[in-house]
PDB file of N, CA and C in Angstrom:
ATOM      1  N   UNK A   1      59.585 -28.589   6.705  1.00  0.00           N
ATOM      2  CA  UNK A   1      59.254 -29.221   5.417  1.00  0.00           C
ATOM      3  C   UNK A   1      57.743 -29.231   5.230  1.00  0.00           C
ATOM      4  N   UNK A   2      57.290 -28.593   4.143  1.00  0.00           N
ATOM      5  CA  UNK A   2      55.629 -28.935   3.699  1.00  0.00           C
ATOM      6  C   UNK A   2      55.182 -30.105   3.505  1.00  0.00           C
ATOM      7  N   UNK A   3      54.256 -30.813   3.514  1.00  0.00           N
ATOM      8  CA  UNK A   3      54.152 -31.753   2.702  1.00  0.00           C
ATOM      9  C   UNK A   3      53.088 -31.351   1.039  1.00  0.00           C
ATOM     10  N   UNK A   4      53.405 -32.170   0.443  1.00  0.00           N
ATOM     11  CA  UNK A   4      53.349 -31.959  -0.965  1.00  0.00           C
ATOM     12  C   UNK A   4      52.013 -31.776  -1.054  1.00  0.00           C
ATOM     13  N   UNK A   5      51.177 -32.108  -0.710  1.00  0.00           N
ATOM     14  CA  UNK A   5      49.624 -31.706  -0.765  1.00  0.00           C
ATOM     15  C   UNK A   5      48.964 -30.665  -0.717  1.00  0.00           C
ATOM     16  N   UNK A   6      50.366 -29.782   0.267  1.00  0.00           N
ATOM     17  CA  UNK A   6      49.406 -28.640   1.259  1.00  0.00           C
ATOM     18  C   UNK A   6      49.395 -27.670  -0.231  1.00  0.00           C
ATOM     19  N   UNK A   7      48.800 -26.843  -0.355  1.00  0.00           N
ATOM     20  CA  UNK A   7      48.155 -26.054  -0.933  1.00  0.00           C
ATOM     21  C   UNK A   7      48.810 -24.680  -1.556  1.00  0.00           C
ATOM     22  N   UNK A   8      49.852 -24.488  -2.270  1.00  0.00           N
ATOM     23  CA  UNK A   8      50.738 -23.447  -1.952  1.00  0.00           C
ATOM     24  C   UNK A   8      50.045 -22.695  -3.209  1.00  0.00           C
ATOM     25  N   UNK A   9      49.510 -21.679  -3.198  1.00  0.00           N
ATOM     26  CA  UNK A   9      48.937 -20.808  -4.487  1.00  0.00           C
ATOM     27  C   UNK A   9      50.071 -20.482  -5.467  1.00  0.00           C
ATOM     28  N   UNK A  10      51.221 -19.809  -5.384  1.00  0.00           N
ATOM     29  CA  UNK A  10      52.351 -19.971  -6.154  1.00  0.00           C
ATOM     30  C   UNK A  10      52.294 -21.179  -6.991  1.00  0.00           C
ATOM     31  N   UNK A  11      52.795 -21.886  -5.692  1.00  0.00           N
ATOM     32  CA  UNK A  11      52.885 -23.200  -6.793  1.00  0.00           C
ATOM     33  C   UNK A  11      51.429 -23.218  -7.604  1.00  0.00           C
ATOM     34  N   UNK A  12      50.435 -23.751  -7.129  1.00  0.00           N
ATOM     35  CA  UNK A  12      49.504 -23.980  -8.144  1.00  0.00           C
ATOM     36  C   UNK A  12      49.173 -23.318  -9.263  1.00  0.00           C
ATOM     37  N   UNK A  13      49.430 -22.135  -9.302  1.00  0.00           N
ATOM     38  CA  UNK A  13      49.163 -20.916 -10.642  1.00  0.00           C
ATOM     39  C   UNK A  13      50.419 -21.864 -11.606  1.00  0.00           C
ATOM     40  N   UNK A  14      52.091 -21.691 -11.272  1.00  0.00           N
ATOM     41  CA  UNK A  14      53.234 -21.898 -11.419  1.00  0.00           C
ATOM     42  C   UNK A  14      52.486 -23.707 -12.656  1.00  0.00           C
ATOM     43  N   UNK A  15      51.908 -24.863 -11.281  1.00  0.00           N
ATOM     44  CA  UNK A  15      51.592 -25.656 -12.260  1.00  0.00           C
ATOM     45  C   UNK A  15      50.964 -25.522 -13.311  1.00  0.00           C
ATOM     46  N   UNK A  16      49.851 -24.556 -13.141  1.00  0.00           N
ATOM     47  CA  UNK A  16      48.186 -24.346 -13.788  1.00  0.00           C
ATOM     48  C   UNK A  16      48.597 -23.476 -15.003  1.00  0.00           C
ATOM     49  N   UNK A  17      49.795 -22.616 -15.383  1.00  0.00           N
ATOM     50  CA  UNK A  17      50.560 -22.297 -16.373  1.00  0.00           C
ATOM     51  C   UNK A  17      51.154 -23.308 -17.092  1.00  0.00           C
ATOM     52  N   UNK A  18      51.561 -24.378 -16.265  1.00  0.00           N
ATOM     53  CA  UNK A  18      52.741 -25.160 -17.436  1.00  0.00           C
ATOM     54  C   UNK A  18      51.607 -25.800 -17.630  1.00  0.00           C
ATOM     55  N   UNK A  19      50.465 -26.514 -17.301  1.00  0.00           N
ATOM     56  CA  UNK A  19      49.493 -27.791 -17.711  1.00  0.00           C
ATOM     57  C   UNK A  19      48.779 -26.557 -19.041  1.00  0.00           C
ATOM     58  N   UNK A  20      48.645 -24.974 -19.023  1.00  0.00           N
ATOM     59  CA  UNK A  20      47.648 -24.884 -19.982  1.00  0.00           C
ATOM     60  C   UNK A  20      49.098 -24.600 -21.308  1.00  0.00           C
ATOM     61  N   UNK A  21      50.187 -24.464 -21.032  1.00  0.00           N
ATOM     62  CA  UNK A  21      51.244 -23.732 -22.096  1.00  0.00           C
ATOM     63  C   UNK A  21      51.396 -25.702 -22.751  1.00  0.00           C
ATOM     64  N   UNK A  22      51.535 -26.176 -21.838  1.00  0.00           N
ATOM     65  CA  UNK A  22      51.847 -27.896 -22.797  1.00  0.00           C
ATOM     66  C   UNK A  22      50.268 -28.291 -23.640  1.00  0.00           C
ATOM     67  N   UNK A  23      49.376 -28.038 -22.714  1.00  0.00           N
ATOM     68  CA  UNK A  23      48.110 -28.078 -23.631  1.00  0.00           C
ATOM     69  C   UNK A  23      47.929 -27.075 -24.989  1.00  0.00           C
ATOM     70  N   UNK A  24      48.170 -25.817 -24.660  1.00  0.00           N
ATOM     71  CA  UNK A  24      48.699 -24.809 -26.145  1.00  0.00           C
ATOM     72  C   UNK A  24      49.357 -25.072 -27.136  1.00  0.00           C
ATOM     73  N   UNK A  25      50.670 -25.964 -26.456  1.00  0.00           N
ATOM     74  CA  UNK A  25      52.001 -26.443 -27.450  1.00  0.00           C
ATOM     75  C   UNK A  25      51.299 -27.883 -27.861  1.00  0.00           C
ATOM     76  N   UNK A  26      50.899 -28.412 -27.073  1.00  0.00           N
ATOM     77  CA  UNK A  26      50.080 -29.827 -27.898  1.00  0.00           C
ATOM     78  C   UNK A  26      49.391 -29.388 -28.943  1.00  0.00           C
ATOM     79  N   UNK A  27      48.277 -28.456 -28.815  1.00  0.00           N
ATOM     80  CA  UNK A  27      47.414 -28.395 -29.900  1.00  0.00           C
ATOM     81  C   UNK A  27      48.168 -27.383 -31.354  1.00  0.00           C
ATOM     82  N   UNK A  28      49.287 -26.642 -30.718  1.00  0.00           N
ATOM     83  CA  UNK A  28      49.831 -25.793 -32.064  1.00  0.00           C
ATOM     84  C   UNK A  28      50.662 -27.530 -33.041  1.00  0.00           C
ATOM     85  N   UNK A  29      50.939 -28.051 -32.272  1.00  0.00           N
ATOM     86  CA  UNK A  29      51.637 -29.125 -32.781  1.00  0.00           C
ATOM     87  C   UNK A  29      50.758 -29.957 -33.582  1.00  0.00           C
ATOM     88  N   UNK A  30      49.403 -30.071 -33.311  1.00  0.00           N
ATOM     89  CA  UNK A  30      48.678 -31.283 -34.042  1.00  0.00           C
ATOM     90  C   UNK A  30      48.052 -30.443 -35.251  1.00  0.00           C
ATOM     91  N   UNK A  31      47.981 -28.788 -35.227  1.00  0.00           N
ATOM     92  CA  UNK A  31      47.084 -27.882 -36.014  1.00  0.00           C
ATOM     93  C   UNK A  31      48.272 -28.211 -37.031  1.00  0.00           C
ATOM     94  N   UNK A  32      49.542 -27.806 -36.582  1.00  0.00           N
ATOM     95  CA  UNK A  32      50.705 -27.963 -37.796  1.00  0.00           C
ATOM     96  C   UNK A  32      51.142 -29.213 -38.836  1.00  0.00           C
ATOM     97  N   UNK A  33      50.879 -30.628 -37.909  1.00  0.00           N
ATOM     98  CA  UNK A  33      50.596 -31.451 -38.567  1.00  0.00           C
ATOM     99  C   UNK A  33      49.508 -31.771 -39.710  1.00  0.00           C
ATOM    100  N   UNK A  34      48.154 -31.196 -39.101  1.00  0.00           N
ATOM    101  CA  UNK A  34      47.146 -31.508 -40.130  1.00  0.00           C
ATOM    102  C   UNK A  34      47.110 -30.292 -41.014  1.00  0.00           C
ATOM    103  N   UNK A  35      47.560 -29.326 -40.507  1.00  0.00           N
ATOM    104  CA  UNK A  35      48.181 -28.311 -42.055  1.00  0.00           C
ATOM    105  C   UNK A  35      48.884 -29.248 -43.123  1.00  0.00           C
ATOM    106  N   UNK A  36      50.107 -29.566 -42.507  1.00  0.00           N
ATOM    107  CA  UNK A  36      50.889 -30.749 -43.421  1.00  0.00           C
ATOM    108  C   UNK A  36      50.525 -31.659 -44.482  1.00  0.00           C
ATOM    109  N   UNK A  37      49.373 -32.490 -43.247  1.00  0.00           N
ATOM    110  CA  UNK A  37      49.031 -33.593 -43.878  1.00  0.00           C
ATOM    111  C   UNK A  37      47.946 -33.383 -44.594  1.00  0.00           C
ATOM    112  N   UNK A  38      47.538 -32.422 -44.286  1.00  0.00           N
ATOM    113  CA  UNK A  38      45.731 -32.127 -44.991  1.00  0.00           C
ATOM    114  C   UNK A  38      46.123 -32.525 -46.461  1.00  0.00           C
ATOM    115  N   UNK A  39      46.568 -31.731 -48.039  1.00  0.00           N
ATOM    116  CA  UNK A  39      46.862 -31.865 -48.387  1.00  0.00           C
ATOM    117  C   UNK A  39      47.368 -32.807 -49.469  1.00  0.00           C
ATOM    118  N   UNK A  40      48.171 -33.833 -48.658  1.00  0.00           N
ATOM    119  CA  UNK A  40      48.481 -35.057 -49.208  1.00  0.00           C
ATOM    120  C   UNK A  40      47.104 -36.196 -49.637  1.00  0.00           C
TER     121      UNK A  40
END
């Protein structure tokens, strides 16, 4: 068993993809809102 700290490059790319694709999908989400709302 590893422990969770140790250093696995897989994994870290694996995280370092989902933290920048939720940061991408956050910001397409707030650009779409203030498209929306701009507007009003």
């Amino acid at each position: 068993m590893q422990p969770v700290l140790d250093p696995n490059p897989q994994n870290g790319q694996k995280k370092l993809l989902a933290v920048l694709g939720a940061m991408l999908a956050i910001g397409v989400v707030i650009a779409v809102i203030a498209t929306i709302a701009a507007p009003s």
